[in-house]
N, C-alpha and C. Protein backbone atom coordinates (compact mmCIF):
# COMPACT_ATOMS: atom_id res chain seq x y z
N UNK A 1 84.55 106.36 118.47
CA UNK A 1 83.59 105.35 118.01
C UNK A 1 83.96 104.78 116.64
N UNK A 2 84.80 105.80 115.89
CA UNK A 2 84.88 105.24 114.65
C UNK A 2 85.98 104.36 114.50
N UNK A 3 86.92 104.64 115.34
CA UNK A 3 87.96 103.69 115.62
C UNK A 3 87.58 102.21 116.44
N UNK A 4 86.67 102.44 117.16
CA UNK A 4 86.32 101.05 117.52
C UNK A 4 85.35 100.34 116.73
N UNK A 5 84.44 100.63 115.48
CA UNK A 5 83.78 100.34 114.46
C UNK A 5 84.85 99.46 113.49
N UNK A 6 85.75 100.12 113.38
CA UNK A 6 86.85 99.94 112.24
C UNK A 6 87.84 98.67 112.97
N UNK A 7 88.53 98.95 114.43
CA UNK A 7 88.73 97.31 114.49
C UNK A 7 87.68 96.60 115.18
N UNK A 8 86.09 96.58 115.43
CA UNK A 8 85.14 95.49 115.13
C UNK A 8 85.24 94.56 114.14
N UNK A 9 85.36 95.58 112.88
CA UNK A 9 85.31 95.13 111.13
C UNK A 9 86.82 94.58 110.82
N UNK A 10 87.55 94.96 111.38
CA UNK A 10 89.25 94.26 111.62
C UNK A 10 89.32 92.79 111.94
N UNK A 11 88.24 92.40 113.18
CA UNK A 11 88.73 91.34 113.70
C UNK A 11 87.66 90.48 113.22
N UNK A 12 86.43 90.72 112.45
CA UNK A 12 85.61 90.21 111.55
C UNK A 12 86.32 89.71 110.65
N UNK A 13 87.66 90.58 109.86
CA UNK A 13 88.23 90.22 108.78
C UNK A 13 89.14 89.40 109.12
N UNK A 14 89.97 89.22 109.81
CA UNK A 14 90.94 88.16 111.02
C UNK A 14 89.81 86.87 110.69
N UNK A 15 88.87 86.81 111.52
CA UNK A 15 88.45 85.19 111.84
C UNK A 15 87.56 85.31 110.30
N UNK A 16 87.34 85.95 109.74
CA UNK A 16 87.10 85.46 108.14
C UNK A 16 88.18 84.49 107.48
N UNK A 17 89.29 85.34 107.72
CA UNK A 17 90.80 84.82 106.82
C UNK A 17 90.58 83.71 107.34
N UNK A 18 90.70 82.81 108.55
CA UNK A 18 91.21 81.70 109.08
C UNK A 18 89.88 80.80 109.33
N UNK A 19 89.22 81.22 108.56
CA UNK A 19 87.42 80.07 108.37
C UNK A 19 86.48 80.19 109.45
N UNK A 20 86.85 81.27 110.07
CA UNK A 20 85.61 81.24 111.36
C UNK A 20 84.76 81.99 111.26
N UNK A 21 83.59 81.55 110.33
CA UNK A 21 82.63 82.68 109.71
C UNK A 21 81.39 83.09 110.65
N UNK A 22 81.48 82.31 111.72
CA UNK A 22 80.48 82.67 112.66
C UNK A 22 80.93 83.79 113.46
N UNK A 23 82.38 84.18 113.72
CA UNK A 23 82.56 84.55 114.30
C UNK A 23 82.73 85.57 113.92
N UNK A 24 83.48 85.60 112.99
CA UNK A 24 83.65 87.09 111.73
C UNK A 24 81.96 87.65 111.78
N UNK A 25 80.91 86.64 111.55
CA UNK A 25 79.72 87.62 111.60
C UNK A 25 79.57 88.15 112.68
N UNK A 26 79.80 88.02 113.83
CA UNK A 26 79.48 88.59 115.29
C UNK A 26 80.06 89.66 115.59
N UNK A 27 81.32 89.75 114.65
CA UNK A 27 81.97 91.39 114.76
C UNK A 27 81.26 92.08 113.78
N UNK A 28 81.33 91.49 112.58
CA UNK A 28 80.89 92.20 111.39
C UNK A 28 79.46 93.29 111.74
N UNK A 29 78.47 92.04 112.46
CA UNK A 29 77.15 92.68 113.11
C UNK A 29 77.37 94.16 114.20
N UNK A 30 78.36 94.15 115.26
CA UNK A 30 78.71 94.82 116.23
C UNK A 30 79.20 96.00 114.90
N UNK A 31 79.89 95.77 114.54
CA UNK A 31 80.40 97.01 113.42
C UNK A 31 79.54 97.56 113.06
N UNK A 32 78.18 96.97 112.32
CA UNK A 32 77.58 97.36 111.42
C UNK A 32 77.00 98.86 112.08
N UNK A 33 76.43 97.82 113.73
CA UNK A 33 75.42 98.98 114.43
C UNK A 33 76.40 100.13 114.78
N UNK A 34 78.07 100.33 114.82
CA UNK A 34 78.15 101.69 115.01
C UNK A 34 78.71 102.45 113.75
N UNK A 35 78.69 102.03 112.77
CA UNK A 35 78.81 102.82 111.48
C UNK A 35 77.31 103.14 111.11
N UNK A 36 76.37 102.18 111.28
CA UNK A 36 74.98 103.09 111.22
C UNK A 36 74.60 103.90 112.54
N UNK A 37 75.43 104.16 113.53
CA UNK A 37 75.31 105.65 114.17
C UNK A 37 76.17 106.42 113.76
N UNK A 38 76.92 106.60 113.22
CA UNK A 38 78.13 107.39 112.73
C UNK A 38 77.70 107.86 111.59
N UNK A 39 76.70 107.47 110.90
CA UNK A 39 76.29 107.83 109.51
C UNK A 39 77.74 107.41 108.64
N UNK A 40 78.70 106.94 108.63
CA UNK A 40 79.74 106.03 107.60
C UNK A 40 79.61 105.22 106.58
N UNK A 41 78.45 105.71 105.43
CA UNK A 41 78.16 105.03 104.88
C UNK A 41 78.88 104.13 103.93
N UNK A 42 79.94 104.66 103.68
CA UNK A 42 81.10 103.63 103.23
C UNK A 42 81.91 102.55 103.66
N UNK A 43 81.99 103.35 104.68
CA UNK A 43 82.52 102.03 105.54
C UNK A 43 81.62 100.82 105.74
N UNK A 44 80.30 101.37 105.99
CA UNK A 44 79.27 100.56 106.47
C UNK A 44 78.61 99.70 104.93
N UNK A 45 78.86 99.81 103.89
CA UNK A 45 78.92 99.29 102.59
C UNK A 45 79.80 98.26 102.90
N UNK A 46 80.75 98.77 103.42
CA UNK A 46 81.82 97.61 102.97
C UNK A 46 81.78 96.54 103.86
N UNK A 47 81.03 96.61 105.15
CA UNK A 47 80.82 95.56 106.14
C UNK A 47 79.86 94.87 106.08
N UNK A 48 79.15 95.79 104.88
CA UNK A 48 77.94 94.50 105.02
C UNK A 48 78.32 93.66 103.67
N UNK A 49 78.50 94.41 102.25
CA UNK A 49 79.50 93.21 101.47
C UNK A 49 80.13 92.36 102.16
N UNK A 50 81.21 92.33 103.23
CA UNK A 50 81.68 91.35 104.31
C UNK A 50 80.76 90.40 104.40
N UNK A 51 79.41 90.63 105.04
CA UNK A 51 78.70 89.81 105.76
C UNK A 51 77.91 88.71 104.94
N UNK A 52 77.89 89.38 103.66
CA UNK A 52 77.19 88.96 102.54
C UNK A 52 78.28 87.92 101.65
N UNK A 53 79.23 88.13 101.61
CA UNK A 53 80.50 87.01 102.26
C UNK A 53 80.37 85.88 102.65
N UNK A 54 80.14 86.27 104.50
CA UNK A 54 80.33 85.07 105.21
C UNK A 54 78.76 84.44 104.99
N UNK A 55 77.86 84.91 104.50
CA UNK A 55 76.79 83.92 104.49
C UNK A 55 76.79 83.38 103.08
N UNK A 56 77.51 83.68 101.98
CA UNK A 56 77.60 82.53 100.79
C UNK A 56 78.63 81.47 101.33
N UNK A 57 79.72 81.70 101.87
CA UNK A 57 80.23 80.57 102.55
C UNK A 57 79.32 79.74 103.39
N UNK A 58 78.10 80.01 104.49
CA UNK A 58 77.55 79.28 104.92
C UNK A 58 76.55 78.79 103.87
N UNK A 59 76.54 79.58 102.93
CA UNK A 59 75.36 78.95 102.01
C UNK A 59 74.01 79.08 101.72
N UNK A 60 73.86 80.34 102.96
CA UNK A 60 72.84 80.76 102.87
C UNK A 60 72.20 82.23 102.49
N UNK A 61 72.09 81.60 101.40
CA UNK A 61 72.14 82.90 100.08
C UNK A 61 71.17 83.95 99.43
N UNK A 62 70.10 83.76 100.41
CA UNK A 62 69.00 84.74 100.49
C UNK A 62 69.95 85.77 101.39
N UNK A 63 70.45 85.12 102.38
CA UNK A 63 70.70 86.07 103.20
C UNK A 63 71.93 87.18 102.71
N UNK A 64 72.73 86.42 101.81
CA UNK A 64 74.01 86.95 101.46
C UNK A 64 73.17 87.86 100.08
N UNK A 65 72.09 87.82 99.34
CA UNK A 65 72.11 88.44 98.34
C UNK A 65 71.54 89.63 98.96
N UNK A 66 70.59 89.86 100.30
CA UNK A 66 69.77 90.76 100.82
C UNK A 66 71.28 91.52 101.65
N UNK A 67 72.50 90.80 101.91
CA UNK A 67 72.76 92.16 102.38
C UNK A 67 74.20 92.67 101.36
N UNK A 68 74.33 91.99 100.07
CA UNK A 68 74.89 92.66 99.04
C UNK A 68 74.16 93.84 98.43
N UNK A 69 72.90 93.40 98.41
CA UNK A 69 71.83 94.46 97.72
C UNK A 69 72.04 95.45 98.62
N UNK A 70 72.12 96.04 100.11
CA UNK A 70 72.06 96.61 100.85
C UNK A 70 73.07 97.84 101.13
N UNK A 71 74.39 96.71 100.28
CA UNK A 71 75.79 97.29 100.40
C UNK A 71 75.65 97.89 98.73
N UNK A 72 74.95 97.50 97.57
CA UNK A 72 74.94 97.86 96.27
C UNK A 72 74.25 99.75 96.74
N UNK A 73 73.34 99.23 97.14
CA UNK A 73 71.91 100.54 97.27
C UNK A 73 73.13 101.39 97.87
N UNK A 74 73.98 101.19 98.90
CA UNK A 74 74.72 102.38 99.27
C UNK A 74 76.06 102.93 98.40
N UNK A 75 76.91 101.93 97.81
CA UNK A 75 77.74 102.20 97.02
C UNK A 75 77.30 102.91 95.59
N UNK A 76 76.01 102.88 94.93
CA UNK A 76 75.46 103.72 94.39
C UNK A 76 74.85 104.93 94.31
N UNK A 77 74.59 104.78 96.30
CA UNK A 77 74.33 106.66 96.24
C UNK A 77 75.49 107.56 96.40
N UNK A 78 76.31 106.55 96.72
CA UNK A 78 77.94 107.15 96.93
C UNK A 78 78.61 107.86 95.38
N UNK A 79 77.70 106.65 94.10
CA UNK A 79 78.85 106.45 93.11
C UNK A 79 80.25 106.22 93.15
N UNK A 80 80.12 105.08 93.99
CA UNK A 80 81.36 104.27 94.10
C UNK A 80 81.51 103.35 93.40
N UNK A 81 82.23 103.10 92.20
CA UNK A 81 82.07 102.50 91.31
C UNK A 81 82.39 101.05 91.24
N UNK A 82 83.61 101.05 92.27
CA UNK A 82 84.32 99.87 92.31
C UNK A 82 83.73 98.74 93.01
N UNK A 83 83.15 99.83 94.10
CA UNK A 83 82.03 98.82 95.33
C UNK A 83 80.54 98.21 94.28
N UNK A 84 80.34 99.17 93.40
CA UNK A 84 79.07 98.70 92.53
C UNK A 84 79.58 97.24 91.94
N UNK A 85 80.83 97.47 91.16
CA UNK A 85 81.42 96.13 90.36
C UNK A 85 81.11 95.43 91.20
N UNK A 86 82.15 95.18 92.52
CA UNK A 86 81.75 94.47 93.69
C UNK A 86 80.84 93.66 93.54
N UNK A 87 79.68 94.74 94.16
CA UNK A 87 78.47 94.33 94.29
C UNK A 87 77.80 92.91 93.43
N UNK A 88 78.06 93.61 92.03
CA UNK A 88 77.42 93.14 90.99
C UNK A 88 77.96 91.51 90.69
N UNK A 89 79.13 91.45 90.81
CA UNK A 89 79.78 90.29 90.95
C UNK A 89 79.46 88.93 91.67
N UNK A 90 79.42 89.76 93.17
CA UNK A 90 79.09 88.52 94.55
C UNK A 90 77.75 88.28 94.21
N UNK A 91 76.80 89.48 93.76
CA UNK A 91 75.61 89.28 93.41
C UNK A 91 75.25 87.63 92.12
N UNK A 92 75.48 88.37 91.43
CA UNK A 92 75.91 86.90 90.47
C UNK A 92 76.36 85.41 90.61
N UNK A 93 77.99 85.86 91.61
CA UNK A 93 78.06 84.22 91.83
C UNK A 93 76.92 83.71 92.85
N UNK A 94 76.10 84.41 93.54
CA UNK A 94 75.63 83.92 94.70
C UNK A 94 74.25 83.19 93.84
N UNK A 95 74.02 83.68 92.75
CA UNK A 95 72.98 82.86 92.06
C UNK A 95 73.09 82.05 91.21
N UNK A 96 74.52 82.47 90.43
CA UNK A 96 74.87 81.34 90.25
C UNK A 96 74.73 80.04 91.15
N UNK A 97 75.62 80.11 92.07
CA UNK A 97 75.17 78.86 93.03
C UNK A 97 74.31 78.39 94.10
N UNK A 98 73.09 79.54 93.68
CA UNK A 98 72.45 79.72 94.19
C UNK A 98 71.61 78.33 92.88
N UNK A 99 71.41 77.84 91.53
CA UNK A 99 70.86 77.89 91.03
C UNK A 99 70.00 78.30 90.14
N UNK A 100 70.46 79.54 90.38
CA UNK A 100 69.84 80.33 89.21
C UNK A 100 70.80 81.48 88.13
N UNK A 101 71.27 80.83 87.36
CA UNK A 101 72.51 81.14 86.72
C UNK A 101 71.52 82.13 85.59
N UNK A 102 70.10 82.34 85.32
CA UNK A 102 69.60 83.43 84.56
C UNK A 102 69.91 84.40 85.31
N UNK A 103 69.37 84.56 86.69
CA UNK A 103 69.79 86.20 87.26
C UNK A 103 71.25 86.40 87.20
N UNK A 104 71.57 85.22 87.57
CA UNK A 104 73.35 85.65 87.79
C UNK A 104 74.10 86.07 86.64
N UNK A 105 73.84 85.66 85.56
CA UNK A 105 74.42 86.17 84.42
C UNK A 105 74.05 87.94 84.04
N UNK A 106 72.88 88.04 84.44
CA UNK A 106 72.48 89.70 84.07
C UNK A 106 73.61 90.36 85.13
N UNK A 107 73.38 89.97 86.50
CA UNK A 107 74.18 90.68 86.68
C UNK A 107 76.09 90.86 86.55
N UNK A 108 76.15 89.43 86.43
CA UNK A 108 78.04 89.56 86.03
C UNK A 108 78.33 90.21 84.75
N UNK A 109 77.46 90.39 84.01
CA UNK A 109 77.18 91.44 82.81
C UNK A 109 77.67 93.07 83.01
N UNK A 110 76.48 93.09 84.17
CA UNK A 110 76.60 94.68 84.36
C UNK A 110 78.03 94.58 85.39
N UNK A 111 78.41 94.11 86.23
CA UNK A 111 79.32 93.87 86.61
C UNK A 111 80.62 94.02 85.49
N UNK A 112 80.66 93.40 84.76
CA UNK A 112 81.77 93.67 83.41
C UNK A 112 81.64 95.15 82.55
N UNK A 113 80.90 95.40 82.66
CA UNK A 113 80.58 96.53 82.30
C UNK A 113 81.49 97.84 83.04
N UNK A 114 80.80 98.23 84.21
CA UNK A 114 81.24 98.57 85.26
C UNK A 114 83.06 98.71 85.43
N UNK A 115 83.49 97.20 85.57
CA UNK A 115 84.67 97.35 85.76
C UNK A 115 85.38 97.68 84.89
N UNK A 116 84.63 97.56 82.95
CA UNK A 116 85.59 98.59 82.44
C UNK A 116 85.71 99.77 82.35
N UNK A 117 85.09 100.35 82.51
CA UNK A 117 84.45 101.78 83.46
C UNK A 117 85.81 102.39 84.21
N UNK A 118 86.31 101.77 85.03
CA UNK A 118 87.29 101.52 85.70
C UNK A 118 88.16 100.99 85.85
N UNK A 119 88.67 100.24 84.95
CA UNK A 119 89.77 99.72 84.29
C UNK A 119 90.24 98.29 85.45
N UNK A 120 89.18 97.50 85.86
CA UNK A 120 89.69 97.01 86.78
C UNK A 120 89.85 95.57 86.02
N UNK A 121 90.43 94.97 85.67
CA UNK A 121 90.82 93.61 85.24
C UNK A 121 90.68 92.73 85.64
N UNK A 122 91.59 92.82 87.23
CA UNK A 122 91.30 91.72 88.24
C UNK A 122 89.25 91.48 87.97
N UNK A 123 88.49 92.57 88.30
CA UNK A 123 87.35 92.09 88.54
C UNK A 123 86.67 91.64 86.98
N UNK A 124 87.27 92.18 86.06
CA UNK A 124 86.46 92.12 84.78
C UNK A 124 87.27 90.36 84.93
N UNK A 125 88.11 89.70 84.93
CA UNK A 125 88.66 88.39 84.83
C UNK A 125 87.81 87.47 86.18
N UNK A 126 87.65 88.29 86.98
CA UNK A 126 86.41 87.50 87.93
C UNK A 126 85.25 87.48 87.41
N UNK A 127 84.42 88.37 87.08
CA UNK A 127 83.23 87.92 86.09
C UNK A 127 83.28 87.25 85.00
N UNK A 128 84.70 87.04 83.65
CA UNK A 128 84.39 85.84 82.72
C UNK A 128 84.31 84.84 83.72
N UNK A 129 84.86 84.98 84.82
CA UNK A 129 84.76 82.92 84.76
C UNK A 129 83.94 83.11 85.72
N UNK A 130 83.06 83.72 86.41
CA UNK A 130 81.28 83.70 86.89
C UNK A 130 80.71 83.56 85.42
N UNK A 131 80.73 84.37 84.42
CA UNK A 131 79.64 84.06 83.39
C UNK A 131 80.14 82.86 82.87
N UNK A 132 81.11 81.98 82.22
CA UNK A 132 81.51 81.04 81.78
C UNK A 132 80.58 80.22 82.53
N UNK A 133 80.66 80.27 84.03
CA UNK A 133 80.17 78.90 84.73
C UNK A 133 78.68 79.15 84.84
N UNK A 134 78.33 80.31 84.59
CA UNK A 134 77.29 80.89 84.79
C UNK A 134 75.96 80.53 83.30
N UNK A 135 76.58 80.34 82.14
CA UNK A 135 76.07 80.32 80.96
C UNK A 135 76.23 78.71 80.37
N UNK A 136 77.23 77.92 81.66
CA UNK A 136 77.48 76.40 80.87
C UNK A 136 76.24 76.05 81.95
N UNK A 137 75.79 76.44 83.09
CA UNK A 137 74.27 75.93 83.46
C UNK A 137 73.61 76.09 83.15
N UNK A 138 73.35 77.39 82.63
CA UNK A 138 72.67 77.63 81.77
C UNK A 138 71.81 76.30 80.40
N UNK A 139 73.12 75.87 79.93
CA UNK A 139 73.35 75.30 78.98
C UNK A 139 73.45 75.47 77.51
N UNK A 140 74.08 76.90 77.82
CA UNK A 140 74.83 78.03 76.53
C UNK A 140 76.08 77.67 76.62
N UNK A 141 76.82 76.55 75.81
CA UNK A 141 77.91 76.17 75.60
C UNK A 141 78.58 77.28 75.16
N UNK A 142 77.78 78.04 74.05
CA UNK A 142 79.19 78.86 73.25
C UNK A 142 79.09 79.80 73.82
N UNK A 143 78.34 80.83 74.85
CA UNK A 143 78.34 82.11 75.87
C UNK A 143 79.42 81.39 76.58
N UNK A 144 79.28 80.38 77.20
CA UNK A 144 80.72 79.66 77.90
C UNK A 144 81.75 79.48 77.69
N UNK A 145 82.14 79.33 76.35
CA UNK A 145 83.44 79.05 76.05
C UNK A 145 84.05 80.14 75.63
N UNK A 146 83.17 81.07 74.83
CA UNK A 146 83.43 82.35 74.71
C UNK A 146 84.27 83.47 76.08
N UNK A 147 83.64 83.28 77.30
CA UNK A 147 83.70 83.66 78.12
C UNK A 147 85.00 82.92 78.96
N UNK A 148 85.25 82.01 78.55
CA UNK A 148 86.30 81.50 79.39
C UNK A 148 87.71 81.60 78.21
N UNK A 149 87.20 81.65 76.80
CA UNK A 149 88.16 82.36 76.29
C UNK A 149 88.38 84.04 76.83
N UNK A 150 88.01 84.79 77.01
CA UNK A 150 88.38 86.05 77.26
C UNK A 150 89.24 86.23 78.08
N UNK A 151 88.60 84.98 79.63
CA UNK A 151 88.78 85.11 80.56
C UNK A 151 90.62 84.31 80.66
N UNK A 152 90.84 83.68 79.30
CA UNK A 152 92.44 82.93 79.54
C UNK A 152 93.61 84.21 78.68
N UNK A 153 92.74 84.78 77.86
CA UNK A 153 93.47 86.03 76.96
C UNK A 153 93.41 87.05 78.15
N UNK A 154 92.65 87.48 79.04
CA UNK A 154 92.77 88.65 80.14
C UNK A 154 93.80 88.12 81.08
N UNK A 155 94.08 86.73 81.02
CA UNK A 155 95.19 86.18 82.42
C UNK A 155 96.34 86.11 81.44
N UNK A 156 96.48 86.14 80.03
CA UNK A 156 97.82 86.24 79.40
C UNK A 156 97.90 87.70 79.79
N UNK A 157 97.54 88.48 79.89
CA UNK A 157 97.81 90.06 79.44
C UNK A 157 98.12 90.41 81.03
N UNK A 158 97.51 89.71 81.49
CA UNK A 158 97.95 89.93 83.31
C UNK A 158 98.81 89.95 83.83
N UNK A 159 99.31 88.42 83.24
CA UNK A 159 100.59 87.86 83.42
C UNK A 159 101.38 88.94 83.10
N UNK A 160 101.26 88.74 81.54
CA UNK A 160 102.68 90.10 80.56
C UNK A 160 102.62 91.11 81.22
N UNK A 161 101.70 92.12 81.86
CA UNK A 161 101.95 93.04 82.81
C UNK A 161 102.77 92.87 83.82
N UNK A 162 101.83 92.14 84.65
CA UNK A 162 103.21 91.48 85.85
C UNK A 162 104.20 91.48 85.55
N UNK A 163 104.92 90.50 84.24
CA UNK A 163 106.36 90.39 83.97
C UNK A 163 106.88 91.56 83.78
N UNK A 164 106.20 92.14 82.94
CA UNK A 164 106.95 93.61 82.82
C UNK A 164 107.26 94.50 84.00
N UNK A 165 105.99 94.93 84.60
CA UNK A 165 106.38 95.14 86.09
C UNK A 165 107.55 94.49 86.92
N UNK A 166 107.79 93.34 86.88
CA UNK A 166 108.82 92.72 88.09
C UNK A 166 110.16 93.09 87.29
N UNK A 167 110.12 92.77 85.72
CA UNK A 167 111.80 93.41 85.18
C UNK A 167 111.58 95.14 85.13
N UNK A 168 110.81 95.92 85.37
CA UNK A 168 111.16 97.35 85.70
C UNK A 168 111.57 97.73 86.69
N UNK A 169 111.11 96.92 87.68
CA UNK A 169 111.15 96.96 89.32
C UNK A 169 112.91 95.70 89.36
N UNK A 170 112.92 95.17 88.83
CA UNK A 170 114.39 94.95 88.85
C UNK A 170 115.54 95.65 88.33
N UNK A 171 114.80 95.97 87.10
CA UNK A 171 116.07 97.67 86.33
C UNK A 171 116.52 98.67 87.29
N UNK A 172 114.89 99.18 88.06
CA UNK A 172 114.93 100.02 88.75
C UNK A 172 116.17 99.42 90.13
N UNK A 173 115.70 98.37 90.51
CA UNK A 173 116.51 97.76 91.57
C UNK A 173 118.63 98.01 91.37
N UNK A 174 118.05 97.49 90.21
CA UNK A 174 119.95 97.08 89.72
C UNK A 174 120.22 99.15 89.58
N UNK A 175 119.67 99.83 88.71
CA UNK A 175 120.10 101.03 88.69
C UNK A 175 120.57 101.68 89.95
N UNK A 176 119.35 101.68 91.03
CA UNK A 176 119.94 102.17 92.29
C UNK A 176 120.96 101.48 92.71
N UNK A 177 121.13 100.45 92.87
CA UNK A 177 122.28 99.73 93.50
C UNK A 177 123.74 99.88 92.94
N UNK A 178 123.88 100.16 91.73
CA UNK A 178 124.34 100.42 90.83
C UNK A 178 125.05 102.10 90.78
N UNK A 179 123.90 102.90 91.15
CA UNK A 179 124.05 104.49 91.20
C UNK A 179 124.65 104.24 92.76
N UNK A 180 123.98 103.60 93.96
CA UNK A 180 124.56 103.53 94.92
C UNK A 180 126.07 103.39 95.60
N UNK A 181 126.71 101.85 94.56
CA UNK A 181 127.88 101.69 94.27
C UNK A 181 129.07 102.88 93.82
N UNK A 182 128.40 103.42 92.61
CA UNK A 182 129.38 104.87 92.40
C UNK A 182 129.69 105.81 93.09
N UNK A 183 128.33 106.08 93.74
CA UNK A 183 128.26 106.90 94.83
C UNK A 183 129.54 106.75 96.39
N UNK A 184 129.86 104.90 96.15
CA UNK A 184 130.25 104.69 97.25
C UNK A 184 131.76 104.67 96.76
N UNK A 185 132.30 104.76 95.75
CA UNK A 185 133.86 104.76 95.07
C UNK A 185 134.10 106.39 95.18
N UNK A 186 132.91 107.44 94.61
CA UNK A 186 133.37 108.29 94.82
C UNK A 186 133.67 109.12 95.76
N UNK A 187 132.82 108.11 96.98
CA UNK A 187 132.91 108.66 98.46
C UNK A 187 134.58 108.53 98.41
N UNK A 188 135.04 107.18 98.75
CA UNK A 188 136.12 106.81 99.16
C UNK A 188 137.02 107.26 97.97
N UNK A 189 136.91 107.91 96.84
CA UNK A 189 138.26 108.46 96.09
C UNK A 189 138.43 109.97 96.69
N UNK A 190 137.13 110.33 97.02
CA UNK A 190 137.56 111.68 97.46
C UNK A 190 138.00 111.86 99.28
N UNK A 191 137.56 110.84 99.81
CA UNK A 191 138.66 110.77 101.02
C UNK A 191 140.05 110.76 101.05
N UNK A 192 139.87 109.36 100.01
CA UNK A 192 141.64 109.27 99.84
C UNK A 192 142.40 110.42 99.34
N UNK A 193 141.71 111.38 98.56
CA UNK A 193 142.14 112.84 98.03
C UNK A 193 142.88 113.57 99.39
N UNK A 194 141.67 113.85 100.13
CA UNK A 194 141.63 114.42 101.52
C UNK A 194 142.78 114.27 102.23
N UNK A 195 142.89 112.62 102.19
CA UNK A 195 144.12 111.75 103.01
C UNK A 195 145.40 112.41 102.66
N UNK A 196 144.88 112.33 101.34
CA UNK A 196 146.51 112.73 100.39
C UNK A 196 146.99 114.30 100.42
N UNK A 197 146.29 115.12 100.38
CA UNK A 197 146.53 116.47 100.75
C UNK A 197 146.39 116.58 102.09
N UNK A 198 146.06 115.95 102.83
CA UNK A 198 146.35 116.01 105.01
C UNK A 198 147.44 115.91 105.10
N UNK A 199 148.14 114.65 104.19
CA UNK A 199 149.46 114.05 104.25
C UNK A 199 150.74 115.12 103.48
N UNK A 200 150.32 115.72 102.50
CA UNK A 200 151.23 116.26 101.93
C UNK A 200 151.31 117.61 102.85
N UNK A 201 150.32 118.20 103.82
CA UNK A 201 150.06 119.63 104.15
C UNK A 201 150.86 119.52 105.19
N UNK A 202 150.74 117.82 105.69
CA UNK A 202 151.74 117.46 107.40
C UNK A 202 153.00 117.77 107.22
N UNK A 203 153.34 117.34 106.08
CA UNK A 203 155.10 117.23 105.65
C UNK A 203 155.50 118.21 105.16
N UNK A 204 154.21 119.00 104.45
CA UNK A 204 154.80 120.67 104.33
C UNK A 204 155.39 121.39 105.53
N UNK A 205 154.03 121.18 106.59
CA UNK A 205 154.39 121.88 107.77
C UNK A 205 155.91 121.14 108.63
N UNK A 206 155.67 120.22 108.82
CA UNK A 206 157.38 119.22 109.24
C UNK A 206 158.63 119.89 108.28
């Protein structure tokens, strides 16, 4: 059962990727009901965040905040921290564009919070620019600009990670290839050794 729960929520995530949000909900729903017999409450967090998803894409955002809240309430009895950020995030933009950029800001708050908690960047750089957009409807210019400054200094530092990452992962690359190469001269010097004492042992014996 849990394997057929899991690709329900598979092929939910399939016609999500490729814009078919009606359809993604029709698995998402089928999922839901057998992770709530399975008692999976994690899993079942994470399908309904999904669902809460496909209904801010349709736009209809009572519905998407009632089943983020749903997926929050469980990722908190879990103390799952990352699913809370989550939470707190979709929660936010959804009021943000929902129109109501006061709630949404409390929560991309605690949301930032959270993700430094956990060192998560990617999401702490998704909440400046929810609160940025979140605080210029507001019509808190400088919470906004503030916030979208952080949010261009967290994508320099992102970047410089990355870079660093791709030239370690190239050092690393060239070293092996490199250690590989030696490896492959000293194969073939010590054959030719081999060759050379086969050859001298033939002509001994001749």
């Amino acid at each position: 059962k849990r394997g057929y729960a899991v690709a329900l929520s598979n092929t939910g995530n399939i016609y999500y990727y490729i814009d078919s949000s009606r359809q993604a909900l029709k698995y998402y729903l089928q999922a839901i009901d057998v992770f709530n017999s399975l008692h999976q409450d994690n899993s079942l967090a994470d399908v309904e965040n999904n669902i809460g998803s496909v209904y801010t894409d349709l736009k209809q955002y009572d519905q998407a905040v009632d089943y983020y809240q749903r997926a929050l309430t469980i990722y908190q009895k879990l103390n799952n921290k990352y699913g809370i950020a989550m939470c707190y995030g979709n929660i936010g933009n959804v009021y943000n564009e929902k129109g109501e950029p006061e709630k949404g800001v409390k929560y991309l708050e605690d949301d930032v919070q959270m993700a430094r908690t956990i060192n998560s960047k990617d999401d702490i750089a998704s909440a400046y620019g929810f609160l940025a957009e979140g605080y210029s409807k507001m019509g808190n210019y400088k919470k906004a600009y503030e916030y979208q400054l952080d949010l261009s200094n967290l994508k320099d530092t992102l970047f410089s990670e990355e870079s660093s990452k791709q030239v370690n992962d190239m050092q690393v690359k060239y070293d092996t290839e490199k250690k590989d190469h030696e490896n492959k001269i000293l194969e073939l010097s010590v054959n030719r050794q081999k060759l050379i004492n086969y050859s001298i042992t033939v002509g001994l014996i001749l």
